[in-house]
C-alpha atoms as a PDB file:
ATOM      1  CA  UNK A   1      27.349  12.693 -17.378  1.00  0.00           C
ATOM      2  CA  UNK A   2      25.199  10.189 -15.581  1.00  0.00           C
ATOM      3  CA  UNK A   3      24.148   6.781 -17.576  1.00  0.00           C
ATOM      4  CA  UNK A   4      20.572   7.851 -17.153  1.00  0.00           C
ATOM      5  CA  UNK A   5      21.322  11.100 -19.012  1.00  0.00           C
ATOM      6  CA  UNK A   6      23.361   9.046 -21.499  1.00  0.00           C
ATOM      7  CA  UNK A   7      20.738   7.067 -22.404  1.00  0.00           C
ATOM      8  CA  UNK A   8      18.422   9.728 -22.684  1.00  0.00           C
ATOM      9  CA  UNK A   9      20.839  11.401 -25.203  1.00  0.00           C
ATOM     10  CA  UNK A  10      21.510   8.375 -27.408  1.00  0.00           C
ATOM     11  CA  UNK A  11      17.770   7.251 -27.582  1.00  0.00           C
ATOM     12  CA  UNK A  12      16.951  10.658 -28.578  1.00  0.00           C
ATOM     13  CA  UNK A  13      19.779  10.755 -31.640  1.00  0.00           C
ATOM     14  CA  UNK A  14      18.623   7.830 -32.979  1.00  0.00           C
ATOM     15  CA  UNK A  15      14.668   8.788 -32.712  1.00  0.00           C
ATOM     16  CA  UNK A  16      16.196  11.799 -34.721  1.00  0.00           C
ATOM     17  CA  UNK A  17      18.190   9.886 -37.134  1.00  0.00           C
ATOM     18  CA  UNK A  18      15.109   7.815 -37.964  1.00  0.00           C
ATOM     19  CA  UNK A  19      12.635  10.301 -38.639  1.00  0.00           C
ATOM     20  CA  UNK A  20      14.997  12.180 -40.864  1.00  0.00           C
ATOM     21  CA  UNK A  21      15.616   8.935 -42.846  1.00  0.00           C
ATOM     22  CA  UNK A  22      11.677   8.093 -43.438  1.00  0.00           C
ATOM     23  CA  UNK A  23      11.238  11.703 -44.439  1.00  0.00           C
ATOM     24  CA  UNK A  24      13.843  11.939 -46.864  1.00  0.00           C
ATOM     25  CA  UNK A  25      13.529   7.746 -47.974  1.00  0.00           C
ATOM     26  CA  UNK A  26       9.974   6.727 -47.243  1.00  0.00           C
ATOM     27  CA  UNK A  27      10.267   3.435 -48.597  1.00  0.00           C
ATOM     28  CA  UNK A  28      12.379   0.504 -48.524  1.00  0.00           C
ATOM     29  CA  UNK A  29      12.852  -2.813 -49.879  1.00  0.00           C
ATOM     30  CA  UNK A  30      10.352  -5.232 -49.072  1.00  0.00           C
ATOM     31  CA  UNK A  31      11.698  -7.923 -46.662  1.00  0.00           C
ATOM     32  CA  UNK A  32      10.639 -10.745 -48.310  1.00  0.00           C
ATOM     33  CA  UNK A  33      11.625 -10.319 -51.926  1.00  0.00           C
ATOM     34  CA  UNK A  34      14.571  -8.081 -51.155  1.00  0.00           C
ATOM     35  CA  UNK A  35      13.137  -5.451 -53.461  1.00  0.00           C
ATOM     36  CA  UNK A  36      13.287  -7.135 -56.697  1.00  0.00           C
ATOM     37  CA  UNK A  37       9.339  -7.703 -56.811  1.00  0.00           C
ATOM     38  CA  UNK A  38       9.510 -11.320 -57.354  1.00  0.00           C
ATOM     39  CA  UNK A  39      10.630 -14.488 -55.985  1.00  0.00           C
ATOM     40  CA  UNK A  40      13.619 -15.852 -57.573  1.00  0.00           C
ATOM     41  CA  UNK A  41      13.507 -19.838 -58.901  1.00  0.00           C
ATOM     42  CA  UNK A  42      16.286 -21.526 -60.153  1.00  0.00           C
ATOM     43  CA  UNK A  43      15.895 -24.411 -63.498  1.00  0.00           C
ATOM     44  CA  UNK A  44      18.081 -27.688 -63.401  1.00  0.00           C
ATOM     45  CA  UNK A  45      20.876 -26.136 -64.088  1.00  0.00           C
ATOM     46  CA  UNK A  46      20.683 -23.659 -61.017  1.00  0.00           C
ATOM     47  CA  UNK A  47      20.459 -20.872 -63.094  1.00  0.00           C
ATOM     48  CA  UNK A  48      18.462 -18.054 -61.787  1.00  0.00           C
ATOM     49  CA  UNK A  49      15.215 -16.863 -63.145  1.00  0.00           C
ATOM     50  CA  UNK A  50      11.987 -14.717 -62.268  1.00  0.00           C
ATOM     51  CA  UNK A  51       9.305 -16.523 -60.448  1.00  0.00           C
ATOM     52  CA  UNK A  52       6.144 -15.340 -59.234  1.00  0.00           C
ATOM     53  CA  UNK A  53       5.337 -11.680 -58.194  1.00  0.00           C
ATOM     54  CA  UNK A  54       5.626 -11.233 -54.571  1.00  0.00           C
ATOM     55  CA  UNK A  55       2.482 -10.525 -52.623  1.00  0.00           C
ATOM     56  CA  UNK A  56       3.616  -8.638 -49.980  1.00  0.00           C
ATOM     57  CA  UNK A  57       4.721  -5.802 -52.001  1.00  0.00           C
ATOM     58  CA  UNK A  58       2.472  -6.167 -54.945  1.00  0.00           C
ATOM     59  CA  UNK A  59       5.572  -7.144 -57.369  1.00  0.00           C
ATOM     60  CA  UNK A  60       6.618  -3.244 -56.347  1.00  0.00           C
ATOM     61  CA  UNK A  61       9.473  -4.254 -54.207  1.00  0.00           C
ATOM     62  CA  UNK A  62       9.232  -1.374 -52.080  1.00  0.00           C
ATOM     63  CA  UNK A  63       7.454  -1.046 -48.616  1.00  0.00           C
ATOM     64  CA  UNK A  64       6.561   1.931 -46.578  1.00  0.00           C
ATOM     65  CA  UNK A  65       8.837   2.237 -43.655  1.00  0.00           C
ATOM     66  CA  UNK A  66       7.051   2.127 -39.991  1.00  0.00           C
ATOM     67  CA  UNK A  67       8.113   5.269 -38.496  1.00  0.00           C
ATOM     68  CA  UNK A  68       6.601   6.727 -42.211  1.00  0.00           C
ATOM     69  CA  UNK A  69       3.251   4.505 -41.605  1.00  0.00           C
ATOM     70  CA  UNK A  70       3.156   6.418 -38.269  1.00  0.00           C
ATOM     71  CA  UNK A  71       3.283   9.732 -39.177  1.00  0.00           C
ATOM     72  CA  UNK A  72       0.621   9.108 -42.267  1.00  0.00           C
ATOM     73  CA  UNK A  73      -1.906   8.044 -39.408  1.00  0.00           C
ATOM     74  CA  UNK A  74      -1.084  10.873 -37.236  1.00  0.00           C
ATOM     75  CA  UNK A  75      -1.257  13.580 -40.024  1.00  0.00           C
ATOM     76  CA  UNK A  76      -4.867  11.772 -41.008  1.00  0.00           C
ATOM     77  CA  UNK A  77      -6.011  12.229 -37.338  1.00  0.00           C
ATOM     78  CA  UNK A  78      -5.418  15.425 -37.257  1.00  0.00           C
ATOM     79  CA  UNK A  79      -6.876  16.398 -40.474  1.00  0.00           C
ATOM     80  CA  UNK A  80     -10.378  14.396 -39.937  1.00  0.00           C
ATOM     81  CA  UNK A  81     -10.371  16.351 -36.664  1.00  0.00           C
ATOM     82  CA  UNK A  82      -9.875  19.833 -37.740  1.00  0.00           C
ATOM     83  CA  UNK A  83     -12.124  19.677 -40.648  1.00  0.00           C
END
């Protein structure tokens, strides 16, 4: 097998993989807050406790994954142009 073919091979696997995970788990944890919806804060004694929601998720803690976000504007394309 050549390494262009190779290439061609693995890329398409993991374009695969991908869309078969954000079609069975839309949504992951938002980056920032690593899906707990808020930012932690720690008192004096460097115990942990809830801070303020997180705005990049909303205080959710989820976020929609890219490949998902794609697919959503595709699928609305195509259905504002076939009504």
């Amino acid at each position: 097998m050549t390494p262009t073919a190779l290439a061609i091979t693995c890329l398409l696997a993991v374009t695969l993989c991908y869309s078969a995970l954000c079609a069975g788990s839309p949504f992951g944890r938002c980056r920032k807050c690593n899906g707990l919806g808020f930012a932690l804060k720690h008192d004096r004694r460097g115990k942990p406790k809830r801070g303020k929601r997180c705005r990049r998720c909303r205080g959710h803690g989820r976020r929609i994954r890219t490949g998902r976000w794609i697919y959503n504007r595709a699928a609305q394309l195509t259905r504002d142009g076939t009504r």
